[in-house]
Structure formats: structure tokens, C-alpha cells
Protein backbone atom coordinates (compact mmCIF):
# COMPACT_ATOMS: atom_id res chain seq x y z
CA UNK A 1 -1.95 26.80 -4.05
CA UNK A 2 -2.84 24.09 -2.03
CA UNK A 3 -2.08 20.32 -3.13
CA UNK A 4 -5.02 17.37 -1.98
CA UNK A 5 -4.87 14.03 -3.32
CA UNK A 6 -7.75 12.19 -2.77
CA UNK A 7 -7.63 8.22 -2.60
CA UNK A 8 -10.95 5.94 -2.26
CA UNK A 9 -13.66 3.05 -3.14
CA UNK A 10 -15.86 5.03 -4.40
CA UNK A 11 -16.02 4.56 -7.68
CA UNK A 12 -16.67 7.17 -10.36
CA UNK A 13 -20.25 6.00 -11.70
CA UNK A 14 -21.82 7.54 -8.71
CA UNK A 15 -21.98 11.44 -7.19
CA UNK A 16 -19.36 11.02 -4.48
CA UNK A 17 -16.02 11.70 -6.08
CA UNK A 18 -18.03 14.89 -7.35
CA UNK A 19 -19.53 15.98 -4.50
CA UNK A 20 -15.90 16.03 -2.75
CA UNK A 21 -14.63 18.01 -5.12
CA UNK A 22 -17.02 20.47 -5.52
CA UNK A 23 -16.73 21.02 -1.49
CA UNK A 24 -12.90 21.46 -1.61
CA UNK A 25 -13.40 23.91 -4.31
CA UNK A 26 -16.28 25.63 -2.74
CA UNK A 27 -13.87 26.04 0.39
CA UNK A 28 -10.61 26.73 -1.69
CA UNK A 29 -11.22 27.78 -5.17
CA UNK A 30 -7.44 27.95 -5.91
CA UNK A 31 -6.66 24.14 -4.91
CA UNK A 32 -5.15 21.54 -7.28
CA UNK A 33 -6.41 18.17 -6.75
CA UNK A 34 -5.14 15.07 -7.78
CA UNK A 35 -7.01 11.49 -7.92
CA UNK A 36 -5.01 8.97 -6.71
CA UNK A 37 -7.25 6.56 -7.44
CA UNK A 38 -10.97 5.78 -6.62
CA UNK A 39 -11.12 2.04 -7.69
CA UNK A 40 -9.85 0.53 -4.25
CA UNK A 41 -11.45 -2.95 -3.90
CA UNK A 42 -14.70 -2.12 -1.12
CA UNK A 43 -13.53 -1.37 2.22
CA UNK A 44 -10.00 -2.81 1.27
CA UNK A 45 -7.09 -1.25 3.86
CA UNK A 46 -4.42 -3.27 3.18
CA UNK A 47 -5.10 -2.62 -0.87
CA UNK A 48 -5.97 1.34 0.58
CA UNK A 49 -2.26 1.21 2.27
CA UNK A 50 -0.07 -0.22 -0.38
CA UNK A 51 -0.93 1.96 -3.40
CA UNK A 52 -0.86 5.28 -1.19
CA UNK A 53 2.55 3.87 0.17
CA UNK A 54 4.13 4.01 -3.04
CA UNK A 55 1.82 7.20 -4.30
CA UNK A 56 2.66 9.73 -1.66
CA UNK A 57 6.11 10.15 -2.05
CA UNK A 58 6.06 11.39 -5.53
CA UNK A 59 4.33 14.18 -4.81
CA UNK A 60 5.89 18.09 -2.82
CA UNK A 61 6.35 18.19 1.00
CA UNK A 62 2.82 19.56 2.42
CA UNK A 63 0.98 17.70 0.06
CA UNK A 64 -2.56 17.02 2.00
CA UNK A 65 -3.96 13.27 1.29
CA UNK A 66 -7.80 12.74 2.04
CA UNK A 67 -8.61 8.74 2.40
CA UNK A 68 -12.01 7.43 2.07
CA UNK A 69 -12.25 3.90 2.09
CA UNK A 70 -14.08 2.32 5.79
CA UNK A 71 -14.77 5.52 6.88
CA UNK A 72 -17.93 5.78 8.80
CA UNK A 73 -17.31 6.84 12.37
CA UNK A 74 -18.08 4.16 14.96
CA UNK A 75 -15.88 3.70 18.36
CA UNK A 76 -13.67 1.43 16.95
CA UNK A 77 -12.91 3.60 14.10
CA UNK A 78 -12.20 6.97 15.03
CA UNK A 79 -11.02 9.66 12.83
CA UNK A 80 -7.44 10.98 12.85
CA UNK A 81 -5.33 13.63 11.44
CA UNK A 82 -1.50 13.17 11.12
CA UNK A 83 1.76 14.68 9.48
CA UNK A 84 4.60 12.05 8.45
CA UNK A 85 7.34 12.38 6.50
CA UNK A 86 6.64 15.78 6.07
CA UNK A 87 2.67 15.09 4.70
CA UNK A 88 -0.15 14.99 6.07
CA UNK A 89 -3.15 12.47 5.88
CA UNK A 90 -6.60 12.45 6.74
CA UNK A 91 -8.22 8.89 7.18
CA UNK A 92 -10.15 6.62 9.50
CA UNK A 93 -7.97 4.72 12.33
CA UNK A 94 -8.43 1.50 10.80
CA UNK A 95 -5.15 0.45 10.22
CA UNK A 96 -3.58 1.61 7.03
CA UNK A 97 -1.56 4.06 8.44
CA UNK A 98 0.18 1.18 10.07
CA UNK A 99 1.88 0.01 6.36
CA UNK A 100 2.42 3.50 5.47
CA UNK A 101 4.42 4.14 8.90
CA UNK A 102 5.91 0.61 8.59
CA UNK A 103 9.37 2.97 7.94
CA UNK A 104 9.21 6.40 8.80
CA UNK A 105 6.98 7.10 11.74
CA UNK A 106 4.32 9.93 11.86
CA UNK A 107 5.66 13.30 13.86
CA UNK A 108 2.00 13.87 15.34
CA UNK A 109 -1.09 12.46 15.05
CA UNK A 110 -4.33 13.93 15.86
CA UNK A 111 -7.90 12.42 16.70
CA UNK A 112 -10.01 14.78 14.81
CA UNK A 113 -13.40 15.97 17.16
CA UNK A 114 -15.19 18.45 15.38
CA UNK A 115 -18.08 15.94 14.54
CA UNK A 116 -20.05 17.47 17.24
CA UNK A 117 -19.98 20.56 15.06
CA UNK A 118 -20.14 18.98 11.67
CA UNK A 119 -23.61 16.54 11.39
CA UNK A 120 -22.42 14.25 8.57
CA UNK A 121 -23.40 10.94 7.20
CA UNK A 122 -20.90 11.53 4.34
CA UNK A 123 -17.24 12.13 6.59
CA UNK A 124 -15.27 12.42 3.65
CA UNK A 125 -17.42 15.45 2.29
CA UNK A 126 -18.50 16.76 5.78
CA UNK A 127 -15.80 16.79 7.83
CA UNK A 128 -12.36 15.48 6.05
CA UNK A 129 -13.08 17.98 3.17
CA UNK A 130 -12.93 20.77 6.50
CA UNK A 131 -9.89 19.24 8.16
CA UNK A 132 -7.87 19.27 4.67
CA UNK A 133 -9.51 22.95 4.04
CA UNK A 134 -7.88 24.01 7.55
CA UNK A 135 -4.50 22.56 6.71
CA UNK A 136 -4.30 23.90 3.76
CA UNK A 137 -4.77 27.47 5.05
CA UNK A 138 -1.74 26.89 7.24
CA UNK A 139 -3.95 25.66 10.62
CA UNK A 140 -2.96 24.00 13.19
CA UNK A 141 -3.67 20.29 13.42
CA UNK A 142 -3.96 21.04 17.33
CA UNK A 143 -7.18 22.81 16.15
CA UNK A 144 -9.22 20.00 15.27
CA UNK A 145 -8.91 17.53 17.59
CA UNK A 146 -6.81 16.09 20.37
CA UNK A 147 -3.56 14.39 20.04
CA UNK A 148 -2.72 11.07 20.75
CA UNK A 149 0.87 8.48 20.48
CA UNK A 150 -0.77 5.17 18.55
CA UNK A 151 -2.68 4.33 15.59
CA UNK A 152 -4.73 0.91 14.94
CA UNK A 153 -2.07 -1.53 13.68
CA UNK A 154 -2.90 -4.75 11.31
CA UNK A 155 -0.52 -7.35 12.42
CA UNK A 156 -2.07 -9.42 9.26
CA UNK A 157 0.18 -7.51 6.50
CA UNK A 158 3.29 -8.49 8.45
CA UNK A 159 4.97 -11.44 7.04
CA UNK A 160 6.31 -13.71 9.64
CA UNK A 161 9.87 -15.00 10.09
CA UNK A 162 10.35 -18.96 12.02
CA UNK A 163 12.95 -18.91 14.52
CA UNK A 164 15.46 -21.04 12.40
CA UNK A 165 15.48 -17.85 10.01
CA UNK A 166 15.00 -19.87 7.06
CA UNK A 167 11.48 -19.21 6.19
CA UNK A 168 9.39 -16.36 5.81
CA UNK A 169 5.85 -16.39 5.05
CA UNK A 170 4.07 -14.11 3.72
CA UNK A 171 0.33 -13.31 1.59
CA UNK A 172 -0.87 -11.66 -1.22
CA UNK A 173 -1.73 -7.74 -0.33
CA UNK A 174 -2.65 -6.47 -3.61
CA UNK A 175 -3.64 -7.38 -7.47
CA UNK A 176 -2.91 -5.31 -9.89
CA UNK A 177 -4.29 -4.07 -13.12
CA UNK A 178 -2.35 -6.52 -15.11
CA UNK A 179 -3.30 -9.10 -12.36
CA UNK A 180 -0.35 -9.39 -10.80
CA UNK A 181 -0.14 -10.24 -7.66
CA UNK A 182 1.95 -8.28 -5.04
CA UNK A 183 3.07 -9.36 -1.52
CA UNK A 184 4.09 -7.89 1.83
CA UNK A 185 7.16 -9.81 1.33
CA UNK A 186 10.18 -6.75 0.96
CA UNK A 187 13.48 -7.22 -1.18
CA UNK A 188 14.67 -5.74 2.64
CA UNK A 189 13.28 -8.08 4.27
CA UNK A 190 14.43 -10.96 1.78
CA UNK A 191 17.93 -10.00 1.77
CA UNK A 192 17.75 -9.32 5.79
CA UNK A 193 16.77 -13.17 6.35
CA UNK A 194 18.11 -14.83 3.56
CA UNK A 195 21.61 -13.76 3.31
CA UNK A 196 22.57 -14.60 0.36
CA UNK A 197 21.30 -18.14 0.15
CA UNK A 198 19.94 -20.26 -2.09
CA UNK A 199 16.09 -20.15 -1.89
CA UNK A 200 12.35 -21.63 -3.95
CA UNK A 201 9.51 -19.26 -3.75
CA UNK A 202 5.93 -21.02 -3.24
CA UNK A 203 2.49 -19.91 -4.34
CA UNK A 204 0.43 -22.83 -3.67
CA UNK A 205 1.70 -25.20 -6.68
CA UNK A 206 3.78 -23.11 -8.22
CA UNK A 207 7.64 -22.62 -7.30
CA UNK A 208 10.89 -19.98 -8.04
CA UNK A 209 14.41 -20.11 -7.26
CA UNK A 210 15.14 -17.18 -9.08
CA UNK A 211 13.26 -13.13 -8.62
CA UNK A 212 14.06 -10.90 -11.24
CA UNK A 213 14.91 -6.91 -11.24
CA UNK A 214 12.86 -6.15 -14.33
CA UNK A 215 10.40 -8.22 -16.09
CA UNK A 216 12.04 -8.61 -19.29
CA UNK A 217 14.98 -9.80 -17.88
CA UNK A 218 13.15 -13.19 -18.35
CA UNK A 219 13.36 -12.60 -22.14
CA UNK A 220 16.74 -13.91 -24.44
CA UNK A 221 17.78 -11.78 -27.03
CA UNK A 222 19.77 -14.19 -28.35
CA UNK A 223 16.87 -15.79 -29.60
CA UNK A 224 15.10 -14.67 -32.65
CA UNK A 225 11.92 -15.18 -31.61
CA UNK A 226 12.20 -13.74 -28.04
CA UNK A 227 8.23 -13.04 -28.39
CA UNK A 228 7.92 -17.06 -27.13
CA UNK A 229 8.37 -15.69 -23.49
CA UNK A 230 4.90 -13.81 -23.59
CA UNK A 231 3.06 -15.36 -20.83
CA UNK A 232 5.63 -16.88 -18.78
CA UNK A 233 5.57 -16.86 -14.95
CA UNK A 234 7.94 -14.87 -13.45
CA UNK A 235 8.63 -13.71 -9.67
CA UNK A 236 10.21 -10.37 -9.36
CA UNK A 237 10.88 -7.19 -6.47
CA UNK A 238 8.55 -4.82 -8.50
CA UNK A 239 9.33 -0.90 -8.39
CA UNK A 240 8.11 -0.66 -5.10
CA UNK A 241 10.23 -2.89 -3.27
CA UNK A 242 7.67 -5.90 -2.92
CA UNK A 243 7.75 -9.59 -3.90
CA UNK A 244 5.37 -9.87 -7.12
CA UNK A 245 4.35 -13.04 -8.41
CA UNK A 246 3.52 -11.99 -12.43
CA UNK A 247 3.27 -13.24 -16.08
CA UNK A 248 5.33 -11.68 -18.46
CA UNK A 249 3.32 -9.51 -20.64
CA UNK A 250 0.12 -10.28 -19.07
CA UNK A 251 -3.33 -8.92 -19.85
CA UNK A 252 -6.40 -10.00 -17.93
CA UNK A 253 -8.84 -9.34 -20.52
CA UNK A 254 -7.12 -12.06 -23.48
CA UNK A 255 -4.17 -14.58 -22.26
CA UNK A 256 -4.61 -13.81 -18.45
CA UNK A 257 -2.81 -12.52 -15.52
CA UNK A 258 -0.72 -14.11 -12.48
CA UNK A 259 -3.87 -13.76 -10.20
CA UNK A 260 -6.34 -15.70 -12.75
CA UNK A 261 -3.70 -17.93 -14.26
CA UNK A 262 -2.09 -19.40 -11.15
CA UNK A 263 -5.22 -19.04 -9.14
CA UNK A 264 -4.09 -16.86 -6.61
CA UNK A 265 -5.88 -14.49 -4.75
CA UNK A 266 -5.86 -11.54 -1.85
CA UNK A 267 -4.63 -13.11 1.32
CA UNK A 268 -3.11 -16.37 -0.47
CA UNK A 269 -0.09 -17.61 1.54
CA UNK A 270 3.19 -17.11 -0.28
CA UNK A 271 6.11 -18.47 1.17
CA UNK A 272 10.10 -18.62 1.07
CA UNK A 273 12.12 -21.32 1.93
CA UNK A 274 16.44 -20.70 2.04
CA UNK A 275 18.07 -23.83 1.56
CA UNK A 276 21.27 -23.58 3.87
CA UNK A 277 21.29 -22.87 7.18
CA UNK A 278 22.56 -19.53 8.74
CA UNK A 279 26.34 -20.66 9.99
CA UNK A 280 27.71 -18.65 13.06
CA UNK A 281 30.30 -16.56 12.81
CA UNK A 282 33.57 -17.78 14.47
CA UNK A 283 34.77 -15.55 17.27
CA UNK A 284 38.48 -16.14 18.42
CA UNK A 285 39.08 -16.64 21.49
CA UNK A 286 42.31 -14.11 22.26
């Protein structure tokens, strides 16, 4: 049984999600598909990268992920094919693959180029839907297309480091369903740079000196009344490894979340600042 997990903006009022479906099924009637999601914010890579970053390895080796989201074919987005980390994806070259490969690098990519036998306005249905189809009945990725050593990159979800090491900064990649908001700031990156030292989080007014490991670890159980922390603004290194600016107990449809509360929103600057200075190591001189 084959395994394809299909992540994309398309919604589920209209016929699209359907329509895909219904075309895997019509070319593999035994295949188990998955929705990773189909609520990505419009043409949204960086939102597209992050979520299948942290999906993909939950599910078995040979798992086959389909991503719609900026698909249409032009030159400067080309289709491509590609096994990493022992999966494979099937997505437009626009630069998401470059956050999913930030770590573990792909072991061959492929420009798919079986358009010229596949007229499609609708590449996820028309042609991905064949590529995945292929794969799944153990084909070669050599088969569809012709394979090439670099994918689009998107230098803007790289957070930047000064030259004193003593600042990184960094922007908001994603918001959540609770609203908050997640950056491309990494606990390895963090500890990497800062050391150790002391440090103060800002998102534009608001500062932190301290991240948290879980969100109620803002709460004291000493207190009675430990329910007074509801709504409190936290910054923590969420499940996925990421800086998170959040509110404790949020909910964006009655008190509020991090991203309506503190007013920030996709692509905001967030910056950290260590307080000491890195000192050299002392080398003796024998």
C-alpha cells in the first residue's frame, strides 16, 4: 500500500482537494492518503516549508509527499522530484525545499519533464498526481525527468548572525492556530551563538530574558489560583525546535493570541541580544 501525503492552499470549500484524490485513487485504488493540511496561507513557502518540516518525519520511510502551493509552471519555477532522508517529495522549485534540507540534504533530485506529455493547467492533478503514481509503483525517479545538483534557495528564512556574535536576528515564519507566532530562530542556533550567556529577546516593544521548555512552566503551583497566568506572554523553543513568541493559554477567537495581542505579524523582525561578550580561550604558550 502506498503512503501520499498531500500538503496545500487550496482550501477545502472548493473541488481541488477532491479532484486530487479522486486521480490518485483512479491510478492506485489501494493508496492511503493523508492530508497534511490544505489551509497554507496563499502562495506561502516559507509557511509551506515549516509545517512539512516538522510533518514529514512522523510518518514510514517511502512515504511520497505531493506539495501544491505556487505551483504553476513558469521558467523560474520548474518542477522537481527528489528523495531525502529516505522520502520523497514532489513540489515546485520555489524554495521550500531549501528549509526542509536546511539539515539533511536530498540524495537526488530530479527536474520532472513529462509536461510535454501531460497538457495540464491543474499540475498538482495532471502531472504530480502521475509522478507520485510512478513512485509509488516502485519507478524510477530517473524516469521522469532529468537530474540536477541545486534547488532554489530563500536566503530570507535564514536568520543572520553580526560578526561580534552577540546578536542574531531573526523574523516571524509562521502563525499558528492559537496565534502564536514562530521564528526561524533554532534552540541550535541559540545555544551555538549564545553560549550560555545572559540574553533579552525583542519583538518590536516587547522583551524576554528568559525562553521556556514547556508553556506551563510559566505557571506556580504554589499559588492557589495558578489560573491568574492565563494570558501571559511567554517566549519558548516550541516542539519543533523554533523560537515562539506565545500567550499562555491563548485563543484567537475570545482573549487573543501572541500574533493579535502583541501585534506581530509574518516577516516581523525578532531579535536577540547576549549581554557579555564571547571571551577567548587562553592558549599556553609551552
Amino acid at each position: 500500500m502506498s503512503l501520499i501525503t498531500l500538503t496545500t492552499d487550496f482550501g477545502t470549500k472548493d473541488h481541488f482537494v477532491g479532484a486530487v484524490k479522486g486521480a490518485i485513487y483512479s491510478e492506485l485504488p489501494d493508496a492511503k492518503i493523508v492530508d497534511i493540511t490544505h489551509h497554507i496561507s496563499p502562495f506561502n513557502i516559507t509557511e509551506t516549508a515549516y509545517i512539512l518540516k516538522n510533518a514529514y518525519k512522523s510518518f514510514p520511510d517511502k512515504t511520497i509527499h505531493v506539495i501544491g502551493v505556487d505551483s504553476e509552471l513558469s521558467i523560474q519555477n520548474k518542477h522537481i522530484a527528489l528523495e531525502l532522508d529516505n522520502h520523497y517529495f514532489i513540489c515546485p522549485d520555489n524554495g521550500l525545499i531549501s528549509m526542509i534540507a536546511s539539515e539533511i540534504k536530498p540524495t537526488k533530485i530530479f527536474e520532472i519533464n513529462i509536461h510535454d506529455r501531460v497538457e495540464s493547467s491543474f499540475p498538482v492533478l495532471d502531472v504530480f498526481v502521475q509522478v507520485a503514481s510512478h513512485i509509488a509503483r516502485g519507478g524510477s525517479l530517473s524516469v521522469i525527468g532529468r537530474e540536477i545538483d541545486s534547488y532554489k534557495q530563500i536566503i530570507e528564512i535564514q536568520p543572520k548572525v553580526n560578526e561580534q556574535q552577540n546578536s542574531i536576528s531573526g523574523g516571524v515564519i509562521y502563525i499558528d492556530n492559537y496565534g502564536n507566532v514562530i521564528t526561524n530562530i533554532s534552540q541550535k542556533l541559540f545555544n551555538t551563538v549564545g553560549k550560555g550567556r545572559d540574553f533579552k529577546v525583542t519583538a518590536r516593544r516587547y522583551t524576554f530574558t528568559k525562553i521556556f521548555s514547556r508553556y506551563n512552566e510559566i505557571v506556580d503551583y504554589s499559588i492557589e489560583n495558578n489560573g491568574q497566568h492565563d494570558g501571559e506572554k511567554l517566549a519558548i523553543f516550541n516542539s519543533a525546535g523554533f523560537l515562539e513568541i506565545a500567550i499562555y493559554r491563548s485563543n484567537l477567537e475570545t482573549v487573543g493570541g501572541a500574533s493579535t495581542l502583541l501585534g506581530l505579524e509574518y516577516r516581523d523582525t525578532i531579535t536577540v541580544e547576549f549581554e557579555n561578550p564571547i571571551t577567548p580561550e587562553f592558549t599556553p604558550i609551552n
